[in-house]
Protein backbone atom coordinates (compact mmCIF):
# COMPACT_ATOMS: atom_id res chain seq x y z
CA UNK A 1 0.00 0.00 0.00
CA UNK A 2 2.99 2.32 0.81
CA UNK A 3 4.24 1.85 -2.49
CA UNK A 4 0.78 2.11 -4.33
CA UNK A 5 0.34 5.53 -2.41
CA UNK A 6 4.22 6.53 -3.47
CA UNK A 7 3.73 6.02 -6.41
CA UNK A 8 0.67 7.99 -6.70
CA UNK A 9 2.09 11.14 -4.99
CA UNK A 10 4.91 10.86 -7.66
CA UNK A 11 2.70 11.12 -10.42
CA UNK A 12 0.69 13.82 -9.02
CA UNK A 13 3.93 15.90 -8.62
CA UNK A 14 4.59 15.33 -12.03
CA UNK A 15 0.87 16.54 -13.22
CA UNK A 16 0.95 19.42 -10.86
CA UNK A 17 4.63 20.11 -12.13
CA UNK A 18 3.48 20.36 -15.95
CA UNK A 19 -0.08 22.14 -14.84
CA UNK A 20 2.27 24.88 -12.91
CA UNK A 21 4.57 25.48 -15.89
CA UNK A 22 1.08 26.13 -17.56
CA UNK A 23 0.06 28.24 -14.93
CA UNK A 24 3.01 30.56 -15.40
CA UNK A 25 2.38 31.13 -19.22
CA UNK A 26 -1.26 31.81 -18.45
CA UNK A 27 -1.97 28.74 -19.61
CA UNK A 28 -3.18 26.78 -16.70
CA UNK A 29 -5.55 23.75 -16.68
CA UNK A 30 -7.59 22.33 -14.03
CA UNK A 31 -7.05 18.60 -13.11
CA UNK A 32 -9.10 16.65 -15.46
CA UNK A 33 -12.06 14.66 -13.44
CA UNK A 34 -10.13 11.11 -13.39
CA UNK A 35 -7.16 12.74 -12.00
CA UNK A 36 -9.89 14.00 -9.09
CA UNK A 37 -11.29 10.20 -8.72
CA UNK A 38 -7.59 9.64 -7.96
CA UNK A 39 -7.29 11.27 -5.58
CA UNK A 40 -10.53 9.68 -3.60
CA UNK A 41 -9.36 6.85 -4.27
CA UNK A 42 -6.62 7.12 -1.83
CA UNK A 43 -7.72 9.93 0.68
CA UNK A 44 -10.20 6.74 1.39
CA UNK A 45 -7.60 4.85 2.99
CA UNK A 46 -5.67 7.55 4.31
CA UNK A 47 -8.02 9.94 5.71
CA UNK A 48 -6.57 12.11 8.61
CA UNK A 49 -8.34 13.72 11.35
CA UNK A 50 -6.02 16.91 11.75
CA UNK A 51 -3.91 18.85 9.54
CA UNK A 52 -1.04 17.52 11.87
CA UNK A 53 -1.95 14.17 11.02
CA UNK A 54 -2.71 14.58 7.81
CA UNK A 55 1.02 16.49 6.77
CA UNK A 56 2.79 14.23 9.61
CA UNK A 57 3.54 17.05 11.57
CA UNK A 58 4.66 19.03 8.79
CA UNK A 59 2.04 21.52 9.54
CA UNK A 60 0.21 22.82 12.48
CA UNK A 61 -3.41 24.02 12.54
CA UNK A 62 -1.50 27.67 14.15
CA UNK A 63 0.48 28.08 10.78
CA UNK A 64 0.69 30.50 7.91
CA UNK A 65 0.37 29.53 4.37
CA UNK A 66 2.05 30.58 1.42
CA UNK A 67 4.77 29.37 -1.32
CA UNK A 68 7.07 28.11 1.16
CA UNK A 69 4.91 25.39 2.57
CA UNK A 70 1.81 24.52 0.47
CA UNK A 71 3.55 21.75 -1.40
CA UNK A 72 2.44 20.22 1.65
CA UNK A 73 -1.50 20.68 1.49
CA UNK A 74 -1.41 20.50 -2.77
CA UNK A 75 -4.04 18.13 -2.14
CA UNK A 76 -6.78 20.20 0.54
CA UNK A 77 -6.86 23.25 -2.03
CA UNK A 78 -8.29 23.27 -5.25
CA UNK A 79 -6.29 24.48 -8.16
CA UNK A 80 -6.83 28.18 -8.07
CA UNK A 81 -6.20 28.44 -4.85
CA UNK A 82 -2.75 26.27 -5.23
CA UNK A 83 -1.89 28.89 -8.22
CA UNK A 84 -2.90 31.87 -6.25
CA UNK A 85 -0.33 30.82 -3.30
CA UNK A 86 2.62 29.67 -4.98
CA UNK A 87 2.93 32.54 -7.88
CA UNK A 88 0.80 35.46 -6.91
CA UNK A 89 2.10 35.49 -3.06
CA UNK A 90 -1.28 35.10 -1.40
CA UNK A 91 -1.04 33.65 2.02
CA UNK A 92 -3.53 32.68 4.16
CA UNK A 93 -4.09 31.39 7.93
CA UNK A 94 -4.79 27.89 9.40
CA UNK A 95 -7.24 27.75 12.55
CA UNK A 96 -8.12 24.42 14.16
CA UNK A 97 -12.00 23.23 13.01
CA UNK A 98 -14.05 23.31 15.66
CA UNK A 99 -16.47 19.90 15.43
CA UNK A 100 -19.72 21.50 17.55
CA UNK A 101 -21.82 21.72 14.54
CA UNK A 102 -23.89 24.66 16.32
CA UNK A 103 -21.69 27.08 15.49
CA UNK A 104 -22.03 26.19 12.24
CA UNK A 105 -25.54 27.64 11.63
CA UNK A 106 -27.73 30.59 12.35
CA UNK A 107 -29.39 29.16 15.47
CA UNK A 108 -32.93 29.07 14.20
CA UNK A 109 -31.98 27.50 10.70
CA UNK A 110 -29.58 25.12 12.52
CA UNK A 111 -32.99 23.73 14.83
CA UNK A 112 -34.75 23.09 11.55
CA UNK A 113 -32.36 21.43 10.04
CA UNK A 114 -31.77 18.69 13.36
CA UNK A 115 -35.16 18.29 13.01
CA UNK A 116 -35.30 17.36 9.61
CA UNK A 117 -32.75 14.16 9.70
CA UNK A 118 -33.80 11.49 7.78
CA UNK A 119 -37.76 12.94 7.35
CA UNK A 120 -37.97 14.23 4.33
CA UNK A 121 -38.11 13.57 0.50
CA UNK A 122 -38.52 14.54 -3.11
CA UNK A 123 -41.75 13.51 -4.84
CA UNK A 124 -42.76 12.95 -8.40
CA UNK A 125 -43.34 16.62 -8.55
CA UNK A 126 -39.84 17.50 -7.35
CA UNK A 127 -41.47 19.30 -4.60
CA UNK A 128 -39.58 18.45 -0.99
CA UNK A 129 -42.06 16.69 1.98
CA UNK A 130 -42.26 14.18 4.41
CA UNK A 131 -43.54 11.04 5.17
CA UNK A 132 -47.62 12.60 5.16
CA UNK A 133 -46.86 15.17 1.83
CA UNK A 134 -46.82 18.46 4.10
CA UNK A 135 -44.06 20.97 2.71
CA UNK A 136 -40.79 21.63 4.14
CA UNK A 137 -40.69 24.25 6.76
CA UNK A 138 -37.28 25.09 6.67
CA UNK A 139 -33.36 24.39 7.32
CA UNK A 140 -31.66 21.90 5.53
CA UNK A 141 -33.56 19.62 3.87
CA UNK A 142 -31.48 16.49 3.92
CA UNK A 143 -28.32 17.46 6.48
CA UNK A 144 -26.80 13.82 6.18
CA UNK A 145 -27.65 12.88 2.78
CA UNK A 146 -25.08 11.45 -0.20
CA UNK A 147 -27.14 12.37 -3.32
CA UNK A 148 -25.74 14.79 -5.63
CA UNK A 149 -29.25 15.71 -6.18
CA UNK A 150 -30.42 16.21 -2.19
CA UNK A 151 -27.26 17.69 -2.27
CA UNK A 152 -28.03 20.43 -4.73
CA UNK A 153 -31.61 21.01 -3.02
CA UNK A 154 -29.96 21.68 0.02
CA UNK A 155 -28.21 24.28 -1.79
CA UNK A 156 -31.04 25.49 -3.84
CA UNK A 157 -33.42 25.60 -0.32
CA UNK A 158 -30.68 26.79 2.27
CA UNK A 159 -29.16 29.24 0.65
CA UNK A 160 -30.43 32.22 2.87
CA UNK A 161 -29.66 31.23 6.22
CA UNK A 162 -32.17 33.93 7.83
CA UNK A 163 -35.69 34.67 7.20
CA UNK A 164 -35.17 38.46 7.11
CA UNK A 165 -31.82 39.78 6.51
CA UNK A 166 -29.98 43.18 5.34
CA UNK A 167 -26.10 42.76 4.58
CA UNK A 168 -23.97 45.51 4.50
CA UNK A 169 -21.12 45.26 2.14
CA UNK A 170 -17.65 47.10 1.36
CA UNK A 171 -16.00 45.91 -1.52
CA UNK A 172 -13.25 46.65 -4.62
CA UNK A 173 -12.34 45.77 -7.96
CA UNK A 174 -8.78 44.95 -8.31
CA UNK A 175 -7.26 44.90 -11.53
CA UNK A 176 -4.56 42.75 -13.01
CA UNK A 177 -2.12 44.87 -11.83
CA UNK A 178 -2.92 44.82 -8.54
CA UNK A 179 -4.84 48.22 -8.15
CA UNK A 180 -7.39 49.28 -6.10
CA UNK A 181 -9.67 49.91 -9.47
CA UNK A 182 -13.13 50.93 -8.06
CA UNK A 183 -14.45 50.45 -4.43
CA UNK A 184 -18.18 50.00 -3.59
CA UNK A 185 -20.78 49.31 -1.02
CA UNK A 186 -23.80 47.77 -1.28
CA UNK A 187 -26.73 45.39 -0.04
CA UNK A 188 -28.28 42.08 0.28
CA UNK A 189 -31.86 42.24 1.53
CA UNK A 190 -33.95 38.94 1.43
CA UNK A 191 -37.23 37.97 3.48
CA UNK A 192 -37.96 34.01 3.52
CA UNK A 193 -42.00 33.25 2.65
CA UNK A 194 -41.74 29.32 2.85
CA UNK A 195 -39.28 27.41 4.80
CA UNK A 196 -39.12 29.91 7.89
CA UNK A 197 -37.67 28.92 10.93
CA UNK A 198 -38.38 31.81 12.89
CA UNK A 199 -41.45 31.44 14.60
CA UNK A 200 -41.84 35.55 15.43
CA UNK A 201 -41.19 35.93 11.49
CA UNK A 202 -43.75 33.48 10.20
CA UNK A 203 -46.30 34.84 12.96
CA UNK A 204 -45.90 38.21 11.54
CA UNK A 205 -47.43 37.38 8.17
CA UNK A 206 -51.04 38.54 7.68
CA UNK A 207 -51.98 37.02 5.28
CA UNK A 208 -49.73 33.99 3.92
CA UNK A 209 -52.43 33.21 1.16
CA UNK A 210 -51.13 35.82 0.06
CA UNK A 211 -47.77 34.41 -0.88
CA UNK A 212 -48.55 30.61 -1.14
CA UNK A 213 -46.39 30.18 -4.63
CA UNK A 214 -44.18 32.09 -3.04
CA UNK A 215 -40.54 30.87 -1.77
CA UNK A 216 -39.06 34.14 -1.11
CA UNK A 217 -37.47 37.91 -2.29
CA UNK A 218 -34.38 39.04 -2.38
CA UNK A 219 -32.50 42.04 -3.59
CA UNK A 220 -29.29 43.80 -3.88
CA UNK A 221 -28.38 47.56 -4.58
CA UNK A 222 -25.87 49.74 -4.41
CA UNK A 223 -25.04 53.07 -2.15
CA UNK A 224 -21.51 54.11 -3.17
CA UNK A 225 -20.01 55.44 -5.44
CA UNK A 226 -22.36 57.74 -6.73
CA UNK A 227 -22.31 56.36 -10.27
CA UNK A 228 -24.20 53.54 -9.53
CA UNK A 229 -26.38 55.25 -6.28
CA UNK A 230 -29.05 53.53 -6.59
CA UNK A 231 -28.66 50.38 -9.35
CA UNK A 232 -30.92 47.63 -7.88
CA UNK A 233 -31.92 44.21 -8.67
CA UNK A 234 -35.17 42.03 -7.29
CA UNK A 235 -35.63 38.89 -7.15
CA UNK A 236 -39.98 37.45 -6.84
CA UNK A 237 -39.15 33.14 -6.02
CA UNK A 238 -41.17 30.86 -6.56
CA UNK A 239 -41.80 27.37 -4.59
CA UNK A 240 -41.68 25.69 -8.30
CA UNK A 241 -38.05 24.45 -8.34
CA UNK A 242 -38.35 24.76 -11.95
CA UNK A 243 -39.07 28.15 -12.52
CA UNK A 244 -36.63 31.03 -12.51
CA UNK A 245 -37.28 33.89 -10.09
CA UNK A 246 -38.78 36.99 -11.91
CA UNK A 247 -35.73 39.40 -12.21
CA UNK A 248 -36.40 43.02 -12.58
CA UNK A 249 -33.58 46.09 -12.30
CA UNK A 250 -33.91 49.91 -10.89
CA UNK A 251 -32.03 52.67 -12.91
CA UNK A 252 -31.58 55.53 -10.99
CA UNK A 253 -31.37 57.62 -13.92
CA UNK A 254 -34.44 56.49 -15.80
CA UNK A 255 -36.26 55.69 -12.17
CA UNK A 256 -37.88 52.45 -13.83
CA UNK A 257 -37.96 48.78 -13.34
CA UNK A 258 -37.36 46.38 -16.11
CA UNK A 259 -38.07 43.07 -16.20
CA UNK A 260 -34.87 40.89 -17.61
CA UNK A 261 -34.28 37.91 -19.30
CA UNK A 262 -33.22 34.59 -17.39
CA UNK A 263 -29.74 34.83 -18.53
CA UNK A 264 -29.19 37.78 -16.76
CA UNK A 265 -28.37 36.08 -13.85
CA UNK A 266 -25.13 34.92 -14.98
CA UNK A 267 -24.08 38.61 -16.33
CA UNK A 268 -21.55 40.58 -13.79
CA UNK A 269 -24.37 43.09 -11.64
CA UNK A 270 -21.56 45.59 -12.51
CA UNK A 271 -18.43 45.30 -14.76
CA UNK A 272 -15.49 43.80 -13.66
CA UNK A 273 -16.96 42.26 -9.82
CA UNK A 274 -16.62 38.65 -11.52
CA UNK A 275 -19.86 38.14 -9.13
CA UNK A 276 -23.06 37.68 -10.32
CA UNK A 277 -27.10 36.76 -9.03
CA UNK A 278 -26.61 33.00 -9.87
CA UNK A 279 -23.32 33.46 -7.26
CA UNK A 280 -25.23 34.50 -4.74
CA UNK A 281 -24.61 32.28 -1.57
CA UNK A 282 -22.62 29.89 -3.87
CA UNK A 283 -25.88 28.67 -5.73
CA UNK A 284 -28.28 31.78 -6.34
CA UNK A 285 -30.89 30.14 -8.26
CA UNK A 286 -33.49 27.21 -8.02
CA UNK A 287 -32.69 23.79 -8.47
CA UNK A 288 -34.50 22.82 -11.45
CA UNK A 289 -32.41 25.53 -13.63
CA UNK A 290 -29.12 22.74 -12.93
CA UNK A 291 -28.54 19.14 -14.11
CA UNK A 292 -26.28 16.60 -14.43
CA UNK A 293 -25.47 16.51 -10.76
CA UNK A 294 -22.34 14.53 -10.35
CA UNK A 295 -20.27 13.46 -7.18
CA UNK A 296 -16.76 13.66 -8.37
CA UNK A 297 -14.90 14.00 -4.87
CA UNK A 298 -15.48 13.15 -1.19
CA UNK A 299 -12.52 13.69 0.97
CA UNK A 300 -10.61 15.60 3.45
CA UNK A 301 -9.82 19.93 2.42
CA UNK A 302 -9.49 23.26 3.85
CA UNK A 303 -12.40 25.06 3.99
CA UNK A 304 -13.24 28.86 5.21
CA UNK A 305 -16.22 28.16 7.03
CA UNK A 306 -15.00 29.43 11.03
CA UNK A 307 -13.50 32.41 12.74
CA UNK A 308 -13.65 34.90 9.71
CA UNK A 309 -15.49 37.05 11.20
CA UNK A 310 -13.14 40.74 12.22
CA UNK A 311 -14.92 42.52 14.71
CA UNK A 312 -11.51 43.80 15.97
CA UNK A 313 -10.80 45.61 12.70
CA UNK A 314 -13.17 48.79 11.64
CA UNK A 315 -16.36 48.12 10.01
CA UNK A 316 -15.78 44.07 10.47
CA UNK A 317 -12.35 44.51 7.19
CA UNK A 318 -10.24 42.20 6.52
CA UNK A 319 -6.33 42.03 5.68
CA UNK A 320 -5.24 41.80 2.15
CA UNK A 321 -2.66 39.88 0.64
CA UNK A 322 -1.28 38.62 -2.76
CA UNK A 323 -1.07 40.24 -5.92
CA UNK A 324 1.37 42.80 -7.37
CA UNK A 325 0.59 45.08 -4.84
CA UNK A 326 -0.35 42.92 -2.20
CA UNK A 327 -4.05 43.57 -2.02
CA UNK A 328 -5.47 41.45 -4.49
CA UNK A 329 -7.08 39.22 -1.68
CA UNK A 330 -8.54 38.87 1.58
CA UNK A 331 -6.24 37.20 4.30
CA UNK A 332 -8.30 34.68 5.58
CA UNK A 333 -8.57 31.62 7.47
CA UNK A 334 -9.23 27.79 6.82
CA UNK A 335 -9.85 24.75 8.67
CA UNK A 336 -8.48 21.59 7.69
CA UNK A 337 -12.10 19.13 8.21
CA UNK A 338 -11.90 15.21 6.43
CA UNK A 339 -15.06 15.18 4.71
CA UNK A 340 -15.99 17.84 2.02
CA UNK A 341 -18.01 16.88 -1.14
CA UNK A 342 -17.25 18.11 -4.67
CA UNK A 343 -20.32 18.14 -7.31
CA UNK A 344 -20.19 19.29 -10.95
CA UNK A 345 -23.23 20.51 -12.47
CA UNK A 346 -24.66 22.08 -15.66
CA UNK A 347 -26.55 25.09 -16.77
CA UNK A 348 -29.54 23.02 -18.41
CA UNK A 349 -31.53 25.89 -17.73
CA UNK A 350 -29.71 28.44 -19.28
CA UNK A 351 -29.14 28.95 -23.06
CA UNK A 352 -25.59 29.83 -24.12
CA UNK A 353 -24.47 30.22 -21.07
CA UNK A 354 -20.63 30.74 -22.07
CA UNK A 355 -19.33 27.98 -19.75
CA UNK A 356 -19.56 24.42 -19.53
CA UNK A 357 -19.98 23.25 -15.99
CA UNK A 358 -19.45 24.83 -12.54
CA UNK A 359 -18.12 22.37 -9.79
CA UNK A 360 -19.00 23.19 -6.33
CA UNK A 361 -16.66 22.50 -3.37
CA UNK A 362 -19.06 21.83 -0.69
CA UNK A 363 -18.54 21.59 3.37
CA UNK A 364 -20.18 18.55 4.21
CA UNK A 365 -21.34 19.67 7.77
CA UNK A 366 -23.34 22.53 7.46
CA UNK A 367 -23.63 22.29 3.24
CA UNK A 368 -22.04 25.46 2.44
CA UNK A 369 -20.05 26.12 -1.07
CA UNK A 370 -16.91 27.01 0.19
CA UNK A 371 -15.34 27.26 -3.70
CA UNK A 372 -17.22 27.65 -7.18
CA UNK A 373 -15.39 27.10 -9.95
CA UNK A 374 -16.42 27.60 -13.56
CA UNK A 375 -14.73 25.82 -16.61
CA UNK A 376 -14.78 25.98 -20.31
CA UNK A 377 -15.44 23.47 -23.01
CA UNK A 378 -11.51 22.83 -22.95
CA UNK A 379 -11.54 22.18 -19.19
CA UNK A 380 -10.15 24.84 -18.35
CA UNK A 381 -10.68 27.69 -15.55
CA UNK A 382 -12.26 30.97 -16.36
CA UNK A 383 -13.74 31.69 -13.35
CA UNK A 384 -13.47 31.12 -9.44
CA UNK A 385 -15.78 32.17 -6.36
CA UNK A 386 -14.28 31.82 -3.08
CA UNK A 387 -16.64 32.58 0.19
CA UNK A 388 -15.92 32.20 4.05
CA UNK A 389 -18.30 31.88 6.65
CA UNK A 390 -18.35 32.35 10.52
CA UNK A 391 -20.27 32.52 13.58
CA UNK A 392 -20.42 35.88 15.04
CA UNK A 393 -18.52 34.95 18.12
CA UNK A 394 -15.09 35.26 18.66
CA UNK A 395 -12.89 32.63 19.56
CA UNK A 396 -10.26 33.87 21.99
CA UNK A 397 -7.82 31.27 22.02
CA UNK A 398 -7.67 32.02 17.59
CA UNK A 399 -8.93 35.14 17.46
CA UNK A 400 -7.93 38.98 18.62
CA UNK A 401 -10.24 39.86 21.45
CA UNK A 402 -11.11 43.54 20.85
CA UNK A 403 -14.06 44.33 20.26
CA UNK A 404 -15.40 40.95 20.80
CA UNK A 405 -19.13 41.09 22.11
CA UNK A 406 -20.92 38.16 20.13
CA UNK A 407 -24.28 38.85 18.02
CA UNK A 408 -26.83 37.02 19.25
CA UNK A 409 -30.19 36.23 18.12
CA UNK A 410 -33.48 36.28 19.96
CA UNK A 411 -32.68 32.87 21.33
CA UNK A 412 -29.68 34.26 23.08
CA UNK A 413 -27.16 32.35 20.79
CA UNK A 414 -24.96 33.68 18.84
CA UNK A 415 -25.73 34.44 15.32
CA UNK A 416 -23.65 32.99 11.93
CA UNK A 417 -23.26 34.55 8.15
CA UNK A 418 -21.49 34.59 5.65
CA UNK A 419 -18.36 36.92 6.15
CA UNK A 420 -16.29 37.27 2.11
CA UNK A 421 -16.26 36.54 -1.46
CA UNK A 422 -13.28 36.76 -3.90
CA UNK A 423 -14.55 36.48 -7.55
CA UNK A 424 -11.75 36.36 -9.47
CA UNK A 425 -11.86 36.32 -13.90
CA UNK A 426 -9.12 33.85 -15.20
CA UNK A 427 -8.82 35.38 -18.45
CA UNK A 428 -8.63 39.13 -17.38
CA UNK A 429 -6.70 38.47 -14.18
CA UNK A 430 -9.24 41.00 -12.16
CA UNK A 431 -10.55 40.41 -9.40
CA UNK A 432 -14.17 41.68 -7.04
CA UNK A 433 -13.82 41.14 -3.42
CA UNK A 434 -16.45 41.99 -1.18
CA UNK A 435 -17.17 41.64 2.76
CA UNK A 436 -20.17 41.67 5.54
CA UNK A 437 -20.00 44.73 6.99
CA UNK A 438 -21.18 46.66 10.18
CA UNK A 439 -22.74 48.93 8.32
CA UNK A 440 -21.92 50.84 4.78
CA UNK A 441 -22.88 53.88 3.16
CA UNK A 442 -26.38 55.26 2.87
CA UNK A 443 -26.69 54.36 7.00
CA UNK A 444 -27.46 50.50 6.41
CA UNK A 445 -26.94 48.67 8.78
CA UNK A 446 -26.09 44.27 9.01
CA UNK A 447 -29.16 42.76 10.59
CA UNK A 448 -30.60 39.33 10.75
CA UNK A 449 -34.21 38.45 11.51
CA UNK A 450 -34.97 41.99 13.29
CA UNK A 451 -38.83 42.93 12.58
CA UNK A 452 -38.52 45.93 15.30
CA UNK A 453 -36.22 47.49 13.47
CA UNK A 454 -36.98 46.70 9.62
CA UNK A 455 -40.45 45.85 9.69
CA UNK A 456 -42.94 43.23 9.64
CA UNK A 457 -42.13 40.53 5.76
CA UNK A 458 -45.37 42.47 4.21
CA UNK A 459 -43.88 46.21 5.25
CA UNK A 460 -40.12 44.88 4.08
CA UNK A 461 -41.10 43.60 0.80
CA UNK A 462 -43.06 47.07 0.38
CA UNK A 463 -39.82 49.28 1.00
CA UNK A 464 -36.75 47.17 -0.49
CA UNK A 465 -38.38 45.01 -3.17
CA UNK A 466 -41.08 46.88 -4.88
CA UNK A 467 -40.65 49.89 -7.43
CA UNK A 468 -42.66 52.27 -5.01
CA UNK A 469 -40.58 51.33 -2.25
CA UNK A 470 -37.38 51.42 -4.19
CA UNK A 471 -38.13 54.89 -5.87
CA UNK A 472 -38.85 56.47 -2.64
CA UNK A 473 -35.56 55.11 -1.19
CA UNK A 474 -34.05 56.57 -4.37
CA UNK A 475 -35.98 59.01 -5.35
């Protein structure tokens, strides 16, 4: 077996040797899928339960990474990532993973999804019940399952972690030089209408006849820089897993709403971000819209799913790293955990989409896409979404301790997000990077689930998802 396993990692130097000679030209191409089965193969027999295990003491879950020592964890990263570290000097930090799957979840999501182990399932008309045909009611539809397609309605369904929410958001475009092109701020707003786990939300619906096709709305706008004051996008979903979401824009200059096409969701919401409405979350859009779901790797990898969250630094930044100028990422950190699950999917829904597949890099415990990446006809890379996550508590023996009151929810726990995104183009080299913020420009403010202070679902899809209520706010 020693040999067999030798053998192996000698090959794999040699393909990673030849793809990194690529890499330098431009060139680079992403390990073809049997060289992925390859590796499962093996991690099967050799999985590790700590990063020290897994690199023999090589590497401890305290370290920094960057050129000098990811040769070592070639195989927990996936190939951006790899080329990112050991050409463009991004680093970024270990942390140990912390197995309480609580802190893991928003704490009312994370009750609905315990409470749906192993109850629920998809019928002929690819609607998700249980065992008497009621509907889902929230979390995670199938937390322990091993389809590709559960897997991708967990996705689909548990995208939006909250059943109200407003994210505040700083963010840049870097170009391929390494400058600070453009910085922005802007908002996610979304209120839940089926699957909420909030009991205070769902009692403050008047009338839910009212929205019975309804799954939920969401929107995003911006509030700086002045340029695009105003540029909004709404989303109307619908429970029918098929359908796409009706998509409508706001132009500040013409102060109308347009309805767009479907496709539109895979077009940038402004040039150069690299992020668009089908990135949202790491799967912004139904399931039905997908196909050809496909399991291509289960195995151990780092994953930025704890302690990301920098209440010690002003308006929750982050470091930079990497790049020409050393700001074409964020410095962030990753947790080595021995079970992630890779699926590659297809537009189906989407004509001429101008990519081939997307594969999905996906933390097994709490089912959150912790990479995206998009690939040509030829295989090859062309784009790459990268998102962290943390629960908005700080860990004192990882993390600095100023500033380090924990956000809790109504159930006195403390809450979970998402905390970054780097959306990086492979062919232009540029880069959008965005993070959860305390609050941005425009006063908005990062709350979860907070009817007091934003209003009851009716009043909040009145004032952030309608024209009326969009005109007024940028009138």
């Amino acid at each position: 077996m020693k040999n067999k396993v030798k053998n192996f990692s000698s090959s794999k130097r040699l393909f990673l040797k030849k793809s990194l000679s690529l890499a330098s030209c431009g060139l680079f191409v992403s390990p073809p899928l049997f060289y992925i089965k390859k590796v499962q193969s093996v991690t099967k027999k050799t999985l590790a339960s700590s990063i020290e295990e897994y690199t023999e003491g090589k590497i401890k879950h305290t370290d920094v990474i960057s050129a000098k020592n990811i040769s070592y964890l070639e195989n927990l990263v996936d190939p951006s990532t790899y080329k990112e570290v050991m050409f463009e000097n991004r680093e970024f930090l270990l942390s140990p993973s912390e197995n309480d799957h609580e802190t893991l979840f928003p704490p009312f999501f994370y009750q609905a999804t315990r409470n749906n182990r192993n109850k629920l399932s998809i019928n002929e008309q690819n609607n998700v019940v249980d065992k008497a045909g009621a509907e889902w009611t929230g979390g995670l539809p199938f937390p322990t399952t091993k389809s590709a397609k559960e897997i991708t309605y967990n996705l689909a369904l548990g995208c939006n972690r909250h059943d109200q929410a407003v994210n505040a958001i700083n963010g840049s475009i870097i170009d391929k030089n390494g400058n600070v092109e453009q910085s922005f701020d802007m908002v996610f707003a979304s209120q839940q209408l089926s699957g909420i786990c909030n009991p205070s939300i769902n009692d403050s619906i008047e009338d839910k006849t009212r929205y019975k096709h309804l799954l939920k709305y969401n929107a995003v706008w911006f509030s700086e820089p002045e340029e695009l004051k105003g540029l909004t996008f709404t989303n109307k979903w619908f429970k029918d897993q098929y359908k796409f979401p009706e998509l409508y824009s706001f132009s500040p200059n013409t102060r109308r709403m347009t309805k767009l096409a479907n496709s539109r969701r895979l077009s940038e919401i402004i040039p150069n971000i690299n992020f668009s409405l089908s990135d949202a979350y790491g799967f912004g859009d139904p399931f039905g819209v997908w196909g050809n779901w496909k399991i291509v790797y289960k195995g151990p990898f780092l994953v930025s799913t704890q302690h990301n969250w920098r209440p010690d630094l002003p308006n929750w930044d982050l470091p930079i790293t990497g790049g020409l100028k050393g700001q074409s990422y964020y410095l962030v950190r990753k947790q080595y955990v021995p079970n992630i699950i890779v699926i590659d999917i297809t537009p189906t829904g989407y004509r001429n989409p101008g990519f081939a597949k997307k594969r999905i890099y996906i933390d097994s415990r709490n089912m959150t896409p912790a990479k995206i990446l998009y690939y040509d006809q030829s295989n090859n890379i062309i784009k790459s979404i990268e998102i962290g996550y943390s629960q908005l508590k700080i860990n004192s023996s990882i993390q600095p301790t100023i500033r380090n009151a924990p956000i809790l929810t109504s159930l006195k726990k403390p809450d979970w997000n998402w905390s970054w995104y780097i959306c990086k183009n492979h062919r232009t080299k540029k880069i959008g990077r965005f993070h959860l913020a305390e609050s941005c420009t425009g006063g908005w403010k990062t709350t979860s689930d907070n009817i007091t202070l934003n209003g009851t679902p009716d009043e909040f899809i009145e004032k952030y998802m309608t024209q009326k209520g969009i005109r007024k706010l940028f009138g």
